[in-house]
Protein backbone atom coordinates (compact mmCIF):
# COMPACT_ATOMS: atom_id res chain seq x y z
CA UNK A 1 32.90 -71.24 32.73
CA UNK A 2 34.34 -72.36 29.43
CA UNK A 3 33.96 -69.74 26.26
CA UNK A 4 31.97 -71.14 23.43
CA UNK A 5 31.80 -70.49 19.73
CA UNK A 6 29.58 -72.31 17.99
CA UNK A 7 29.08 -72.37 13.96
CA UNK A 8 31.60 -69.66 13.93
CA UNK A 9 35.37 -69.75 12.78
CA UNK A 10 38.38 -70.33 15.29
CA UNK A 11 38.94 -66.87 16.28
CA UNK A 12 41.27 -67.15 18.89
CA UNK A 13 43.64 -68.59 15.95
CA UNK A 14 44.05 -65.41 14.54
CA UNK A 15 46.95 -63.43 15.97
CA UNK A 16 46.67 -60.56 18.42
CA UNK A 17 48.06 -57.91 16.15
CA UNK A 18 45.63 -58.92 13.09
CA UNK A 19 42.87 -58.10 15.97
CA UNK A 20 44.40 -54.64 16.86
CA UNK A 21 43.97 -54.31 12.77
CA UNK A 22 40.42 -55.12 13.06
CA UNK A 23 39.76 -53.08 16.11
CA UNK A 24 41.86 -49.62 14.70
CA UNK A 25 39.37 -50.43 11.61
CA UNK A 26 36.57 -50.84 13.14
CA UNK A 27 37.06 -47.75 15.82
CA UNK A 28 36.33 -44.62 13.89
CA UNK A 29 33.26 -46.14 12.94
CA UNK A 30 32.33 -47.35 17.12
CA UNK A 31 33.06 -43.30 17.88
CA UNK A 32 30.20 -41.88 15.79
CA UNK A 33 28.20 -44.95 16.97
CA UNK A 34 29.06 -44.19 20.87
CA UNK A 35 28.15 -40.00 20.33
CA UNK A 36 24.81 -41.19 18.15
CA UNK A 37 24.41 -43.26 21.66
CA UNK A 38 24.78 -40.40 23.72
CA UNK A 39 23.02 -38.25 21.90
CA UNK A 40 19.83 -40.43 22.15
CA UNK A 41 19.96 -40.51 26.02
CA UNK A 42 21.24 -37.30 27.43
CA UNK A 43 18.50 -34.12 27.87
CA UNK A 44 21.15 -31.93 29.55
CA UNK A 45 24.49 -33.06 31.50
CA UNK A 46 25.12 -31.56 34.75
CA UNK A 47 28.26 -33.22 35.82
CA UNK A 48 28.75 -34.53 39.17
CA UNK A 49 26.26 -32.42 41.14
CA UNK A 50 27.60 -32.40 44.79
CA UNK A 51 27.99 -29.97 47.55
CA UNK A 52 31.36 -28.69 47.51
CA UNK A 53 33.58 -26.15 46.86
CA UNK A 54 32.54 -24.20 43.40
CA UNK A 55 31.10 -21.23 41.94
CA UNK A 56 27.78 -22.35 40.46
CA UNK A 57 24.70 -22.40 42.62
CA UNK A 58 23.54 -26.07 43.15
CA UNK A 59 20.18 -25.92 45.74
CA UNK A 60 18.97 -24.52 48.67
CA UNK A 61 18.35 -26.06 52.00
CA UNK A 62 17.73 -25.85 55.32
CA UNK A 63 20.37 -24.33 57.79
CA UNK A 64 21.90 -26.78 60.25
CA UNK A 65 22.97 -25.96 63.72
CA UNK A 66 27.03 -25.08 63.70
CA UNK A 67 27.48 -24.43 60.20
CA UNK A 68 29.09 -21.18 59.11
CA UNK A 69 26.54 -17.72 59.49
CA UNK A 70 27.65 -16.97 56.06
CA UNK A 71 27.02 -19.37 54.28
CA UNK A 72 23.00 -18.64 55.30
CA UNK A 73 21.62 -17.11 52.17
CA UNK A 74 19.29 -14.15 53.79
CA UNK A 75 16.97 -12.62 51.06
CA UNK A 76 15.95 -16.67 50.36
CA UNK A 77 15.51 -16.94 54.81
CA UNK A 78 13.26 -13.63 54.33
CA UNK A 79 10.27 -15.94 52.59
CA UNK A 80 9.43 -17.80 55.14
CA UNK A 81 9.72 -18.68 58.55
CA UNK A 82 13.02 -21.22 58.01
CA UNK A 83 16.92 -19.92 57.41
CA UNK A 84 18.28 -21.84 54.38
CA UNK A 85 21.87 -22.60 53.23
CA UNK A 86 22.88 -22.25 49.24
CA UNK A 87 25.16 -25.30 48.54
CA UNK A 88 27.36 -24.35 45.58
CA UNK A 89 28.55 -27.24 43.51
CA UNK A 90 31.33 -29.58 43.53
CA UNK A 91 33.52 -28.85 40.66
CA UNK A 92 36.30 -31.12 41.71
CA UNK A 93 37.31 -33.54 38.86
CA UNK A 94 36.93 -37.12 39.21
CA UNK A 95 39.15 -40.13 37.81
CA UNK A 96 36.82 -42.34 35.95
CA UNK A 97 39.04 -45.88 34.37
CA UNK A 98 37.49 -47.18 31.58
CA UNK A 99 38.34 -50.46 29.80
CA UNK A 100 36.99 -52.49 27.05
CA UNK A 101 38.18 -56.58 27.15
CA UNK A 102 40.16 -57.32 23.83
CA UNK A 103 40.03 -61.22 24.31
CA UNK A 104 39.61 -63.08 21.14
CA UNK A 105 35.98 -64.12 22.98
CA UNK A 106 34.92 -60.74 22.41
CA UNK A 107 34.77 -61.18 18.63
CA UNK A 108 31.85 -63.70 18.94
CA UNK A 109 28.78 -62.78 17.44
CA UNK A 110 25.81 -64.93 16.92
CA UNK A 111 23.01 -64.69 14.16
CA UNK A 112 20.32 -63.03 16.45
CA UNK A 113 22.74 -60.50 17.77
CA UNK A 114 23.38 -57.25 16.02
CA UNK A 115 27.04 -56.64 16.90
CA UNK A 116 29.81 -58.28 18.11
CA UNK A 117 30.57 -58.13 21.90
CA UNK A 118 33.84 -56.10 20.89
CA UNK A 119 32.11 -53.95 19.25
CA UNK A 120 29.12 -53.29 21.96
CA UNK A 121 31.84 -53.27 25.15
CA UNK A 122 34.23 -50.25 22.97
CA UNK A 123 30.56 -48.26 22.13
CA UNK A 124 29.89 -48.65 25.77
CA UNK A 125 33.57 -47.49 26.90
CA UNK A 126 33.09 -44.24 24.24
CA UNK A 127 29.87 -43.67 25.02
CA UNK A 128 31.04 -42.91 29.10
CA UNK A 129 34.05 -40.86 27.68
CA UNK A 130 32.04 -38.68 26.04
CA UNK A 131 29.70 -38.01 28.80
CA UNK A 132 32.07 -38.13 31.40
CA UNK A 133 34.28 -35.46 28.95
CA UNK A 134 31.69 -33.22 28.79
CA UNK A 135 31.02 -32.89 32.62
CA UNK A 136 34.66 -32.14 32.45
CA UNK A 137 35.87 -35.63 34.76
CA UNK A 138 39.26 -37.04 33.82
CA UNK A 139 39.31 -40.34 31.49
CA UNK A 140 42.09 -42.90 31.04
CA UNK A 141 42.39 -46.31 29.71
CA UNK A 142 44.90 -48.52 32.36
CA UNK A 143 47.83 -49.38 30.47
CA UNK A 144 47.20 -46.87 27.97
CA UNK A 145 47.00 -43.56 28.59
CA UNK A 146 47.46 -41.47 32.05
CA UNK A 147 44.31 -39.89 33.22
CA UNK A 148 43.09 -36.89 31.69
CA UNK A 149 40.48 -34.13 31.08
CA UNK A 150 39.58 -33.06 27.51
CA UNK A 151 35.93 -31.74 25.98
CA UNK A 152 36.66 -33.75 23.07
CA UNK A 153 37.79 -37.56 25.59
CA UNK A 154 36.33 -39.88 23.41
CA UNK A 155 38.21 -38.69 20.56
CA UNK A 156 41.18 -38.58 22.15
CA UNK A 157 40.90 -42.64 23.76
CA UNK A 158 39.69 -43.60 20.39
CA UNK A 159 43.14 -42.03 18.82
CA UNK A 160 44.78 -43.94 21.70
CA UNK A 161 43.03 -47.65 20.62
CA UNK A 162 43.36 -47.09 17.30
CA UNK A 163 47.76 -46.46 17.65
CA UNK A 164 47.73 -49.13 20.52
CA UNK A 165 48.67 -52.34 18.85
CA UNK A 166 47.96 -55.66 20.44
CA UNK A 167 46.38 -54.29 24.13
CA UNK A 168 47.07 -57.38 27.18
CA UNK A 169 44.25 -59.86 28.32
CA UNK A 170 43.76 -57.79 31.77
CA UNK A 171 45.35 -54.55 32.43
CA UNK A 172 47.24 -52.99 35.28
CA UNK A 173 45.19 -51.62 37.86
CA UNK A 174 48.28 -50.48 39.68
CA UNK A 175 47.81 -47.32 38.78
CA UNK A 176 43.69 -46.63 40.38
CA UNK A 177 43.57 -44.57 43.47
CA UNK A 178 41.11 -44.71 45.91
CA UNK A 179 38.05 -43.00 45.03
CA UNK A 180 37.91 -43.63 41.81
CA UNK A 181 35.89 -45.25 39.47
CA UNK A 182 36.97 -48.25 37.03
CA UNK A 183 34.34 -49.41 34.55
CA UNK A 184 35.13 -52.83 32.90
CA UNK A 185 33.05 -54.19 29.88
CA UNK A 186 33.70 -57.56 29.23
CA UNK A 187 32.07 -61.13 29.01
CA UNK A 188 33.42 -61.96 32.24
CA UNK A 189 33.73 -65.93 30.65
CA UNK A 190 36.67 -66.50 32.74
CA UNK A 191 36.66 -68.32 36.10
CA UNK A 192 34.75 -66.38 38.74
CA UNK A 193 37.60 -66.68 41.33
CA UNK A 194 40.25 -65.52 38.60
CA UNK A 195 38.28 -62.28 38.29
CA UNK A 196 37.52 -61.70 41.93
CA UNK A 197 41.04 -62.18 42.42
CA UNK A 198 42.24 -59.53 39.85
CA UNK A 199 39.72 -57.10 40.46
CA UNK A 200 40.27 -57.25 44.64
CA UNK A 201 43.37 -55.15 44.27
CA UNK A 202 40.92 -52.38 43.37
CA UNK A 203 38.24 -53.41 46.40
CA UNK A 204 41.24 -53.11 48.70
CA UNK A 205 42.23 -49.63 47.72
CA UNK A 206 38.77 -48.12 47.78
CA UNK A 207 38.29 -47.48 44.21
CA UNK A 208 34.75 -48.31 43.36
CA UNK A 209 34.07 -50.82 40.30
CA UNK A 210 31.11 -50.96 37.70
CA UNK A 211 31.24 -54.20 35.50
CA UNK A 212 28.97 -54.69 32.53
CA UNK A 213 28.73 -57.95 31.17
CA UNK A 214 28.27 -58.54 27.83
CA UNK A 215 26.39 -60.97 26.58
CA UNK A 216 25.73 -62.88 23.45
CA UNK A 217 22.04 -63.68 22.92
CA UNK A 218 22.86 -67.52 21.89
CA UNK A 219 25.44 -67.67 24.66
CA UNK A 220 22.89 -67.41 27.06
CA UNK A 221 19.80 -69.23 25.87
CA UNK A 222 22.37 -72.16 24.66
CA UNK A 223 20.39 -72.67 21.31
CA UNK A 224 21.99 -75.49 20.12
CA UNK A 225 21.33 -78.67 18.57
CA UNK A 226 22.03 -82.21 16.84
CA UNK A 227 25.69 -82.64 15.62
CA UNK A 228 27.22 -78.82 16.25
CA UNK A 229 31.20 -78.45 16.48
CA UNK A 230 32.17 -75.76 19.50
CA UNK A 231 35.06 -73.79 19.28
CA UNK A 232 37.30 -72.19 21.88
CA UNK A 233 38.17 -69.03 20.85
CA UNK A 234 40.82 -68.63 23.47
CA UNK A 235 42.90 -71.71 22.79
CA UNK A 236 41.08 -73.01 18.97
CA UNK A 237 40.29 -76.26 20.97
CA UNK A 238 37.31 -77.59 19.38
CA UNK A 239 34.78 -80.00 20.84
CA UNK A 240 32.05 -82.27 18.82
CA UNK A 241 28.84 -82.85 20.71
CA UNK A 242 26.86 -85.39 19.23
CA UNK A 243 23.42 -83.84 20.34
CA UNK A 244 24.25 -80.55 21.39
CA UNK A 245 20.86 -80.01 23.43
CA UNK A 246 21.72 -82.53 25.71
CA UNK A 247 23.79 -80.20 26.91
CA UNK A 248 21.63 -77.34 27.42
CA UNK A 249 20.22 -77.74 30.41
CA UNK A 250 23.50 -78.04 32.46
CA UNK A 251 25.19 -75.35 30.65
CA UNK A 252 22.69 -72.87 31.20
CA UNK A 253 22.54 -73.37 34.99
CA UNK A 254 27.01 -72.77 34.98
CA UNK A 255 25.97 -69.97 33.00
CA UNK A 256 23.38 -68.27 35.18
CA UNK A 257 25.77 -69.47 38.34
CA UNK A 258 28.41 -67.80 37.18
CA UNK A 259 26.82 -64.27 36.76
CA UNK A 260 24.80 -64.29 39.73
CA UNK A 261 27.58 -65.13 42.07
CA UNK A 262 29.74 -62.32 40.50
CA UNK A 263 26.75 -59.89 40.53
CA UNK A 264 26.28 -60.60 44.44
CA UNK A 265 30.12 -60.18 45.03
CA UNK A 266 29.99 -57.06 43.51
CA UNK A 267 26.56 -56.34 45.34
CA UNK A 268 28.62 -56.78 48.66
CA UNK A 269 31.18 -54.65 47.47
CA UNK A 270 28.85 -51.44 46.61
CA UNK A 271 29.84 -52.03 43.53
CA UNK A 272 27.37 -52.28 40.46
CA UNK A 273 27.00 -54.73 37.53
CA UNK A 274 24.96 -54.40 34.62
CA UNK A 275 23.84 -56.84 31.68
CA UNK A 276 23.76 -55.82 28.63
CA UNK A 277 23.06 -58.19 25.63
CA UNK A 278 24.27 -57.46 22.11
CA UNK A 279 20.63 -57.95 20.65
CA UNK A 280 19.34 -55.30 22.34
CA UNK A 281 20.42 -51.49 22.63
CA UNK A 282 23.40 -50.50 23.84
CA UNK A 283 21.63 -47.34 25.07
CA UNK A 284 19.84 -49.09 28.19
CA UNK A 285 23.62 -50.17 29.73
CA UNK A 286 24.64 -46.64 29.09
CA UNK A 287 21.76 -44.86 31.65
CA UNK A 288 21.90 -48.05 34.07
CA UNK A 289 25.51 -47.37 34.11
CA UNK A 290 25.59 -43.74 34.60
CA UNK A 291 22.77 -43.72 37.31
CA UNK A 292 24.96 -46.42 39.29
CA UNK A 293 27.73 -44.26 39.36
CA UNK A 294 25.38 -41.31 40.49
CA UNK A 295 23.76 -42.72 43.10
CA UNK A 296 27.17 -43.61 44.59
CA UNK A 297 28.46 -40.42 43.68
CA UNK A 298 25.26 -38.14 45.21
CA UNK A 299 24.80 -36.65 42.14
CA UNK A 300 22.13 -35.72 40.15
CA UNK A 301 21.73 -37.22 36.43
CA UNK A 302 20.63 -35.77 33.78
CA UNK A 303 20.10 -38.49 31.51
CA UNK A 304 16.65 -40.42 30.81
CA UNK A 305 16.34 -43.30 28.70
């Protein structure tokens, strides 16, 4: 699937380190946008309510033949004619990757959308830390920092991104266990069977994957027309179509191809993949997000959109 940037200047000639400028700029700014985010979705956050091993009181339920006598919870039993259990909690932390794509791509932003798709995919990324901070789960960034738990995540990563420097087209997932999670916002542009093959490493070692794509408005409608001059914003290539809406048809169906076949691989995977497009709010990827990571988790949320 080749990038495009239409009516828009050659971003991928500028150099990685001006874009680690931009993005250390632009950062402080994303954080207060990512906790205005949270704000507007979360009604009380529970953490990753489990049975397990803690100390707060989670639900009652019916006793099951072979489990531990005291565990039964006896004055609850007295009510009725049925012995119930009290599940405590798990209060185990969890390892929760989260990554933002820093290709030049990312920079793109059309007329109709509000944001770029840099801008929307480090929100996103910011958004999670804080949430996932405050139901005290370890963060990290692959590449960047070494997972961690802090109230105040999201402050910390965003310290990390803004001292990074120039951050590598794909990271190192050498370092995800199994069991974790890794959540990867990108535009997923490049080859389908380049990004199956770097993200199988983490398929392989049980780590499970949520990927949200984001998405340009006028990338995906293909809006184009009469003389228009494309840019790649990779490589600065640049190619002149003579009547631009000739192409529309073909390029929508490689578009459309491309995410549905990566949205079924991760389908087959139990992994989940969201949309989220940079005219719209970044809100609605945030709950989809988090409720794919509870249901695998067996959770309960506490977030509503």
């Amino acid at each position: 699937m080749a990038r495009i940037g239409a009516a828009s200047p050659p971003v991928g000639t500028k150099d990685a380190l001006a874009r680690a400028r931009q993005r250390a700029f632009l950062v402080p700014d994303l954080l207060i946008e990512a906790r205005r985010v949270v704000n507007t979705v979360i009604s009380g956050w529970h953490g990753r309510r489990k049975r397990g091993i803690g100390e707060n009181f989670w639900q009652f339920r019916p006793y099951v033949e072979g489990e531990s006598l005291s565990r039964i919870d006896w004055r609850r039993s007295a009510r009725d004619d049925h012995i119930y259990v009290r599940d405590r909690e798990w209060e185990a932390a969890h390892t929760v990757w989260l990554w933002a794509d820093p290709s030049p791509s990312m920079l793109y932003q059309s007329r109709t959308a509000s944001v770029s798709k840099e801008s929307r995919a480090l929100v996103l990324v910011l958004a999670l830390a804080e949430l996932l901070s405050r139901g005290g789960e370890r963060i990290a960034w692959p590449g960047l920092t070494d997972p961690f738990t802090a109230r105040n995540g999201a402050e910390r990563l965003a310290a990390h991104l803004t001292h990074a420097g120039a951050l590598p087209h794909r990271p190192d997932l050498a370092a995800v266990r199994r069991f974790s999670d890794v959540v990867i916002a990108s535009d997923f542009l490049d080859p389908v069977e380049e990004t199956k093959e770097w993200l199988d490493t983490l398929a392989r070692r049980g780590a499970r994957a949520h990927l949200i794509e984001i998405a340009d408005p006028a990338e995906e409608s293909f809006p184009y027309s009469g003389r228009t001059e494309f840019t790649d914003p990779e490589t600065g290539e640049k190619l002149t179509a003579g009547r631009a809406e000739q192409l529309g048809a073909d390029y929508r169906l490689l578009y459309s191809a491309r995410r549905e076949e990566l949205a079924a691989w991760c389908k087959r995977l139990g992994w989940s993949y969201t949309v989220n497009h940079t005219d719209r709010l970044a809100s609605e990827a945030l709950v989809q997000v988090h409720m794919a990571m509870s249901a695998e988790s067996g959770y309960a949320s506490g977030v509503r959109a």
